[in-house]
PDB file of N, CA and C in Angstrom:
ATOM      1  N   UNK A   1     -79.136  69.771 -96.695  1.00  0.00           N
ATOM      2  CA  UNK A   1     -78.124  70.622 -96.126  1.00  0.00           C
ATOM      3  C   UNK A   1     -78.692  71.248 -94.856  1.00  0.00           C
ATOM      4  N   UNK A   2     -78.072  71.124 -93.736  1.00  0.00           N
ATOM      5  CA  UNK A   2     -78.544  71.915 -92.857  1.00  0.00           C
ATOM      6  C   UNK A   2     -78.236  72.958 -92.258  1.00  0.00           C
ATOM      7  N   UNK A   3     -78.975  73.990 -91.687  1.00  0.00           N
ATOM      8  CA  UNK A   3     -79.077  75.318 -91.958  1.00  0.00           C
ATOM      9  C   UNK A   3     -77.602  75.972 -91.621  1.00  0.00           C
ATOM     10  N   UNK A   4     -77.235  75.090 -90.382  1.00  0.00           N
ATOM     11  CA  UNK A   4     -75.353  76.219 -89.885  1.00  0.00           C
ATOM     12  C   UNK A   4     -74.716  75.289 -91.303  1.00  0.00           C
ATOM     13  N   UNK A   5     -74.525  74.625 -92.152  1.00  0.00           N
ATOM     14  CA  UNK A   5     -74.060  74.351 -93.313  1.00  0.00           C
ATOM     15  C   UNK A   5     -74.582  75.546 -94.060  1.00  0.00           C
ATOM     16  N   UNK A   6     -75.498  75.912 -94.441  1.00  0.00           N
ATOM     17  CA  UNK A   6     -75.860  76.910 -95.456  1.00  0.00           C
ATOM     18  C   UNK A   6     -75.462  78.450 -94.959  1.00  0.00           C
ATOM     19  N   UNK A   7     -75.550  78.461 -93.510  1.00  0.00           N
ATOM     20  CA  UNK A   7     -75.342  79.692 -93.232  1.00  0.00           C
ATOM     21  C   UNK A   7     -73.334  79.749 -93.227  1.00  0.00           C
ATOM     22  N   UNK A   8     -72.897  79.222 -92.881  1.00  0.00           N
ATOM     23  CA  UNK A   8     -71.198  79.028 -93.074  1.00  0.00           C
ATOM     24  C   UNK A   8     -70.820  78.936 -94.351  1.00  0.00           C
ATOM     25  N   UNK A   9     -71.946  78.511 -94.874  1.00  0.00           N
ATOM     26  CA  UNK A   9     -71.629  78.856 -97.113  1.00  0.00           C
ATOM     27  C   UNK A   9     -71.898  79.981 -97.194  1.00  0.00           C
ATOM     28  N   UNK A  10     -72.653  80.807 -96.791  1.00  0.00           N
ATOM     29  CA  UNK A  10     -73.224  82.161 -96.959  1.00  0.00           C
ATOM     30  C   UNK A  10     -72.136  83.561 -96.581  1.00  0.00           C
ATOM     31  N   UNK A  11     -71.155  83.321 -95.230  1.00  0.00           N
ATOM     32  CA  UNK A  11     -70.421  83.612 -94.666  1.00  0.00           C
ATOM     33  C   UNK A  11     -68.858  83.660 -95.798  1.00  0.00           C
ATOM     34  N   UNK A  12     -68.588  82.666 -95.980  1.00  0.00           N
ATOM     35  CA  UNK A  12     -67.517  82.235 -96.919  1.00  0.00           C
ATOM     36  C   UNK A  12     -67.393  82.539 -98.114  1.00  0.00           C
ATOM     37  N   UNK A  13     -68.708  82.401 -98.695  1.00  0.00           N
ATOM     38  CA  UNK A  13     -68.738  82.772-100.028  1.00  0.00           C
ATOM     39  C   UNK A  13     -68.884  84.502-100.031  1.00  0.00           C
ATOM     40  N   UNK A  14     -69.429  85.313 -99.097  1.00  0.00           N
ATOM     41  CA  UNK A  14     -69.500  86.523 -99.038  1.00  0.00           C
ATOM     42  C   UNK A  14     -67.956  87.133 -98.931  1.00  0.00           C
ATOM     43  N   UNK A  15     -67.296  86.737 -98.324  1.00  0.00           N
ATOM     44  CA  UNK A  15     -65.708  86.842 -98.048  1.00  0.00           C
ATOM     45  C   UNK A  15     -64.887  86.606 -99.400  1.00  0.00           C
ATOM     46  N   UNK A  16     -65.391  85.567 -99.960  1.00  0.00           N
ATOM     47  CA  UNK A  16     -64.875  85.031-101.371  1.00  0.00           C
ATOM     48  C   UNK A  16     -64.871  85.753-102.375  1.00  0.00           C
ATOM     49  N   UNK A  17     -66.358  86.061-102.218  1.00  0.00           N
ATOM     50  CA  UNK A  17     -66.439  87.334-103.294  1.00  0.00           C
ATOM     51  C   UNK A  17     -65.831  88.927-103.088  1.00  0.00           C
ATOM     52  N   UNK A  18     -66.417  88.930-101.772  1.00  0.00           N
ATOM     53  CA  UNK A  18     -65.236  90.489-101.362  1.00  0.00           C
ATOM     54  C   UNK A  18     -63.669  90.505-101.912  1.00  0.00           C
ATOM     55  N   UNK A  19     -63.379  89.516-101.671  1.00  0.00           N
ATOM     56  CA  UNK A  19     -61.460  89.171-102.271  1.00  0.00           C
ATOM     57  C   UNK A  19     -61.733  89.641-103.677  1.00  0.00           C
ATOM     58  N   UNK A  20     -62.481  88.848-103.826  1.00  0.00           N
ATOM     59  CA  UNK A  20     -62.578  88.989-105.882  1.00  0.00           C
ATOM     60  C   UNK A  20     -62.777  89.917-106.295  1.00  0.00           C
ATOM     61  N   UNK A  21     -63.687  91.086-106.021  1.00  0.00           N
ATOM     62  CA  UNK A  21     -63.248  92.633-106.090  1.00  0.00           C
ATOM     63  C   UNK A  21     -62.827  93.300-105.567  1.00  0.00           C
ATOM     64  N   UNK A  22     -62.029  92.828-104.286  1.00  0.00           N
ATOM     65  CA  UNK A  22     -61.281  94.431-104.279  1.00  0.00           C
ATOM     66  C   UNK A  22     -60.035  94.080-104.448  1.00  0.00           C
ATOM     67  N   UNK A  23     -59.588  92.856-104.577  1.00  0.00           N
ATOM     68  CA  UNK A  23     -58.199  92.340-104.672  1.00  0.00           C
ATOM     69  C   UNK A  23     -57.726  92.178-106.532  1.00  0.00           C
ATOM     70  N   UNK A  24     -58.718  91.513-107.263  1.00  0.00           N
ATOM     71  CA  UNK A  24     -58.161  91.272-108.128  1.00  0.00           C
ATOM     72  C   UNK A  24     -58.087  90.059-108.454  1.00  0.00           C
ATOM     73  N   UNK A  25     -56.847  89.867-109.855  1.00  0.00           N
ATOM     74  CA  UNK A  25     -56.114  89.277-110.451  1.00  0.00           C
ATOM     75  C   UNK A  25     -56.316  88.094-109.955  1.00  0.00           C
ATOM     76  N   UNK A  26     -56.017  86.465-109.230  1.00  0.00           N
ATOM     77  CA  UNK A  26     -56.025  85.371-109.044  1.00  0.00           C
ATOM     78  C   UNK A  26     -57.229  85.321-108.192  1.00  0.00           C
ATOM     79  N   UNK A  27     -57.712  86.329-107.727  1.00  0.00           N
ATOM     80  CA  UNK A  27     -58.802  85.758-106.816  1.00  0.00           C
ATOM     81  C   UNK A  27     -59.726  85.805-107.286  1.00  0.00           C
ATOM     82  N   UNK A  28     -60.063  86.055-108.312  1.00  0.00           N
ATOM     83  CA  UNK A  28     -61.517  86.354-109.234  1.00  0.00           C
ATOM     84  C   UNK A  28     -62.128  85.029-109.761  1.00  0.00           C
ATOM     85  N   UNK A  29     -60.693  84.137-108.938  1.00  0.00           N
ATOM     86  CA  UNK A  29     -61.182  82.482-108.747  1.00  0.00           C
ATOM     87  C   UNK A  29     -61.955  81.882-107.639  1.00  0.00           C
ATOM     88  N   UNK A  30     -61.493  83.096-106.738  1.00  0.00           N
ATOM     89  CA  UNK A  30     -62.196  82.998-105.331  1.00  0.00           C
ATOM     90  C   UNK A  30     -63.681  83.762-105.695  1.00  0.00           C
ATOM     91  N   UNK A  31     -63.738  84.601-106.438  1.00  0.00           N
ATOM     92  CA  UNK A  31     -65.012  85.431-106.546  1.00  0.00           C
ATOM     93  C   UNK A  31     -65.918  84.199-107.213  1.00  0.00           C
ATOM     94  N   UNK A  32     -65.401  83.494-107.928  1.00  0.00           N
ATOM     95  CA  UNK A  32     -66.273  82.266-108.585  1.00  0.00           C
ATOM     96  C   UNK A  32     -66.969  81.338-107.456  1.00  0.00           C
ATOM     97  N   UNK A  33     -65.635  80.782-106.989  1.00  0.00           N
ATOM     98  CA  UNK A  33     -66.143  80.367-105.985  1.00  0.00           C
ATOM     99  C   UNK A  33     -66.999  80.408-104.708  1.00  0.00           C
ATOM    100  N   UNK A  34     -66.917  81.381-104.353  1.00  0.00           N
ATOM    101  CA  UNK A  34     -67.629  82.585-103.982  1.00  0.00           C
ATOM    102  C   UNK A  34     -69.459  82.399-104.481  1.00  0.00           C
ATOM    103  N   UNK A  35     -69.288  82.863-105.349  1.00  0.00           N
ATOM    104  CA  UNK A  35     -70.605  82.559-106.037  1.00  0.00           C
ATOM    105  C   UNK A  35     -70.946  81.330-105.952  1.00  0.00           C
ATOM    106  N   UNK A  36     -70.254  80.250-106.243  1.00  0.00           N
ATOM    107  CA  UNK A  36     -71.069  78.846-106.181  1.00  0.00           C
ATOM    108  C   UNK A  36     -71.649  78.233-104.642  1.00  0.00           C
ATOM    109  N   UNK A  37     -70.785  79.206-103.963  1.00  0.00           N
ATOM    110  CA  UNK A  37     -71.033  79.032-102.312  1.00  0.00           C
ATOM    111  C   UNK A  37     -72.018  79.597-102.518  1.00  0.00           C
ATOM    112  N   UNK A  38     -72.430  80.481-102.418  1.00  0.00           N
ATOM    113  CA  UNK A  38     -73.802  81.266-102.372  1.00  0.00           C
ATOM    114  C   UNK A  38     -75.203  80.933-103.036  1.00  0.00           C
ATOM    115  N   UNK A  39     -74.637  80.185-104.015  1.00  0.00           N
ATOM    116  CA  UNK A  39     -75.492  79.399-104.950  1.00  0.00           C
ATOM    117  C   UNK A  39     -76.750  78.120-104.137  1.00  0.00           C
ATOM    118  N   UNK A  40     -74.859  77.348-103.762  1.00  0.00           N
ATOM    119  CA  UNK A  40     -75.687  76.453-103.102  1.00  0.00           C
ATOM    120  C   UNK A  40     -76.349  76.798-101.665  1.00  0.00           C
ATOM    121  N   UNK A  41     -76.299  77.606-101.024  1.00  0.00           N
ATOM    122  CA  UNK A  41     -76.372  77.956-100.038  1.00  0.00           C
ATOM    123  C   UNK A  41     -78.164  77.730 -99.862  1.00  0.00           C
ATOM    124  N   UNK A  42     -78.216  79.260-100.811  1.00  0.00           N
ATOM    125  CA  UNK A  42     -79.700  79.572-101.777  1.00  0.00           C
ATOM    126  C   UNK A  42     -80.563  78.129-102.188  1.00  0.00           C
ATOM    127  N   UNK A  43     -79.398  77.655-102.656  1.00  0.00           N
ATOM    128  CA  UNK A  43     -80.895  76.534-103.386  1.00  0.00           C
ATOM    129  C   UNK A  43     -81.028  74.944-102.298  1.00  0.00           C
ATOM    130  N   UNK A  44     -80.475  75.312-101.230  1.00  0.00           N
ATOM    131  CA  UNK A  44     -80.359  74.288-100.428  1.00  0.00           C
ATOM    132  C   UNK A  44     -80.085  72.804-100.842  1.00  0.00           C
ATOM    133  N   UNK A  45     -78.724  72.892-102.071  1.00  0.00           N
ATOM    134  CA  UNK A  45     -78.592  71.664-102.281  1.00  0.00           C
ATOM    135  C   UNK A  45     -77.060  72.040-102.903  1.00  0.00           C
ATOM    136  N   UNK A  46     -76.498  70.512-102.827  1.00  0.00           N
ATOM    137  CA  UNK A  46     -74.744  70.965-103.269  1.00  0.00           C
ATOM    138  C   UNK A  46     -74.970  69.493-103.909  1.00  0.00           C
ATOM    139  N   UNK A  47     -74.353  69.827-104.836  1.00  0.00           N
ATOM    140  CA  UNK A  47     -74.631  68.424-106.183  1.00  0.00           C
ATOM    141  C   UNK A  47     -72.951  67.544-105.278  1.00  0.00           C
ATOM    142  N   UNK A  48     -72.081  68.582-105.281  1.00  0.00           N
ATOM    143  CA  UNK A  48     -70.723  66.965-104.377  1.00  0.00           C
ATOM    144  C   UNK A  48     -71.027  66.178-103.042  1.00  0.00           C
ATOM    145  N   UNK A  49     -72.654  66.903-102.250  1.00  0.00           N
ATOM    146  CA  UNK A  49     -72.527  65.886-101.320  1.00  0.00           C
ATOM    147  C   UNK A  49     -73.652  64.708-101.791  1.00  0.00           C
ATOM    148  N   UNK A  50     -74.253  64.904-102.692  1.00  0.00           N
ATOM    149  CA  UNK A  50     -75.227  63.799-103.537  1.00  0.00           C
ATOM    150  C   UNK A  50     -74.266  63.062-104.055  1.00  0.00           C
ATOM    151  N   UNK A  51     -73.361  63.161-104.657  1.00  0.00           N
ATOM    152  CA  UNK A  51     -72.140  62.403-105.528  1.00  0.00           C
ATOM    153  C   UNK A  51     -71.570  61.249-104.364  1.00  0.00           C
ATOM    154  N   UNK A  52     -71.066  62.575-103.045  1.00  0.00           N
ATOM    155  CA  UNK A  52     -70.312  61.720-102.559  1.00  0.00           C
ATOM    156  C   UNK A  52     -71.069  60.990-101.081  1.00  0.00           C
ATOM    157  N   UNK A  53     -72.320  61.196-101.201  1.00  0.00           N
ATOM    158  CA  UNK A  53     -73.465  60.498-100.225  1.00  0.00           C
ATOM    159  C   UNK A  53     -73.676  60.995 -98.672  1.00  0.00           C
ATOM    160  N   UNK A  54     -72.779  62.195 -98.221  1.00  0.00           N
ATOM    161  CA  UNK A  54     -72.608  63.472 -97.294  1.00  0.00           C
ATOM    162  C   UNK A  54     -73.729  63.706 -97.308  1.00  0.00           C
ATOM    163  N   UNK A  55     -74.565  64.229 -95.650  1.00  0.00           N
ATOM    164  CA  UNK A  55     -75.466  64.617 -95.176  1.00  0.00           C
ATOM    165  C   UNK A  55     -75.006  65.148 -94.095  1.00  0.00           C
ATOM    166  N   UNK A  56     -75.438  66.773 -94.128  1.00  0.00           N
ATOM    167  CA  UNK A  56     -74.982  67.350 -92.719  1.00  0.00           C
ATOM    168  C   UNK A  56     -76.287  67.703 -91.761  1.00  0.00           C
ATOM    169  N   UNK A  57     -77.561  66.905 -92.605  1.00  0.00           N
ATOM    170  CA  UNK A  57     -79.002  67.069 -91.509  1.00  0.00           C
ATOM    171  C   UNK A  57     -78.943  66.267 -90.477  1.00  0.00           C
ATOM    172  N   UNK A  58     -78.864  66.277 -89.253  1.00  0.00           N
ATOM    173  CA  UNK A  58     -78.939  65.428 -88.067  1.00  0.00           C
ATOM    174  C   UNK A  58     -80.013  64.551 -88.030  1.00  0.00           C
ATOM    175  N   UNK A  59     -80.284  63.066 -87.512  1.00  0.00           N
ATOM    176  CA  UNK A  59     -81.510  62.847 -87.956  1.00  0.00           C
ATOM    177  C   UNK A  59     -82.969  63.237 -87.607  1.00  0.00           C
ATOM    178  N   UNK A  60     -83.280  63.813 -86.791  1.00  0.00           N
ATOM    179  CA  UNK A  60     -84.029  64.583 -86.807  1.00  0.00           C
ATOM    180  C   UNK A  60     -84.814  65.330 -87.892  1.00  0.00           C
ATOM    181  N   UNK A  61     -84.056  66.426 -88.819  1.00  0.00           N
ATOM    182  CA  UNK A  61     -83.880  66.591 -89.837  1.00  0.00           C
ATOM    183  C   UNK A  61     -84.368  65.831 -91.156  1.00  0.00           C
ATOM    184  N   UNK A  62     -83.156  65.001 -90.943  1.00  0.00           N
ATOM    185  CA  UNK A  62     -83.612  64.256 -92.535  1.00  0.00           C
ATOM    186  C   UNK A  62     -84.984  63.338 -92.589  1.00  0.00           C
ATOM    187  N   UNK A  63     -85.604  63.536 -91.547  1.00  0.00           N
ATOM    188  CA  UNK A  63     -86.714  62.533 -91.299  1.00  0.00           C
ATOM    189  C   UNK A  63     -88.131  63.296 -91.788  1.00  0.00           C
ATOM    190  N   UNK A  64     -87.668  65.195 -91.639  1.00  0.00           N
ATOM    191  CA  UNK A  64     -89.155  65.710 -91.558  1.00  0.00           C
ATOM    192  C   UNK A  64     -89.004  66.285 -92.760  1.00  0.00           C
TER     193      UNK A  64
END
């Protein structure tokens, strides 16, 4: 994953989760989500782009 990927998960999922408490009721789906953004963000890996063979490291990157 590369880093403006992790940092735009970090961004999103912070927003995601803000909805989820102060809003409530249906978004506490977004607060989940939310969290899994942040998750992967953190562990520098997202299990759907291994599935679906997605690489957002330039090659540069995926080389070092």
């Amino acid at each position: 994953m590369a880093f403006w990927d992790a940092v735009v998960r970090v961004l999103v999922g912070a927003i995601l989760i803000w909805l989820g408490i102060e809003k409530g009721g249906v978004f506490v789906i977004a607060e989940v989500v939310g969290f899994i953004l942040m998750l992967t963000a953190i562990l520098n890996f997202c299990p759907l782009y291994l599935i679906a063979g997605i690489s957002t490291k330039g090659k540069e990157e995926a080389t070092a």
